[in-house]
Protein backbone atom coordinates (compact mmCIF):
# COMPACT_ATOMS: atom_id res chain seq x y z
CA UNK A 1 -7.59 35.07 -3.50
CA UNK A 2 -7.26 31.40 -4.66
CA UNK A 3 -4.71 29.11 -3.38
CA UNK A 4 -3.19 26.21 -5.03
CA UNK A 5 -3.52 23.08 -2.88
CA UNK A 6 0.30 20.63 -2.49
CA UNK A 7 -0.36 18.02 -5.06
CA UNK A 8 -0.86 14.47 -3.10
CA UNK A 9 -1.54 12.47 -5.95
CA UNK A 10 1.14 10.11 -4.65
CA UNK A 11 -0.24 8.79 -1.86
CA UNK A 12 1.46 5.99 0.03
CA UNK A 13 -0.65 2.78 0.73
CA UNK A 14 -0.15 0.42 3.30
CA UNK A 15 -0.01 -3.63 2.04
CA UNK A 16 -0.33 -6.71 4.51
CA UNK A 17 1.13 -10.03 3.44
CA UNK A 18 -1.03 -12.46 3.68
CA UNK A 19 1.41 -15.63 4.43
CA UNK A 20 3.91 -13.94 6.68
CA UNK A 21 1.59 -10.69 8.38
CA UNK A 22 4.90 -8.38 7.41
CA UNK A 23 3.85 -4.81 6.63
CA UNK A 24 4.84 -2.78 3.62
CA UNK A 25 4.01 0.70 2.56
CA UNK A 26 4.74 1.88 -0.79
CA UNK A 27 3.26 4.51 -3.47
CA UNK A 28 2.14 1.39 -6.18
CA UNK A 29 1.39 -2.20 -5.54
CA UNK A 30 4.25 -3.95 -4.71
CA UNK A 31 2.94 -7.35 -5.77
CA UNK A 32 4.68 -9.88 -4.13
CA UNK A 33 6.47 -9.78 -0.35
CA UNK A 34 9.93 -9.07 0.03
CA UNK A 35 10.35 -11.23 2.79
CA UNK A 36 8.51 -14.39 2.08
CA UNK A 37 7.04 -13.92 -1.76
CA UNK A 38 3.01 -14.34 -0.71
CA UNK A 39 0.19 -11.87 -2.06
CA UNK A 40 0.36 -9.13 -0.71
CA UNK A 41 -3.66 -7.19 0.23
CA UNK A 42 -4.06 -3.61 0.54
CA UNK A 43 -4.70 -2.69 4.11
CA UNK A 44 -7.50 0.02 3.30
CA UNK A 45 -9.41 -2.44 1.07
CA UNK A 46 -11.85 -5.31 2.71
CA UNK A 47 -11.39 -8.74 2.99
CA UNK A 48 -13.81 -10.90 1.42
């Protein structure tokens, strides 16, 4: 018997502002910060 899997292909990602430190999670890049207008730097990608 096969069972269809819930479709998660819109996953929520978590962005960090990199003037300010505020937090934002959203389903697509937000771009800019709602609270001060810096980049913003998804949280589950690396610094370099």
């Amino acid at each position: 018997m096969i069972h269809d899997a819930p479709d998660e292909s819109t996953s929520e990602s978590t962005y960090e502002c990199l003037q300010c430190g505020a937090v934002i999670t959203s389903d697509e890049n937000p771009g800019k910060c709602e609270e001060c207008g810096g980049d913003l730097h998804n949280r589950a990608m690396a610094l370099e």
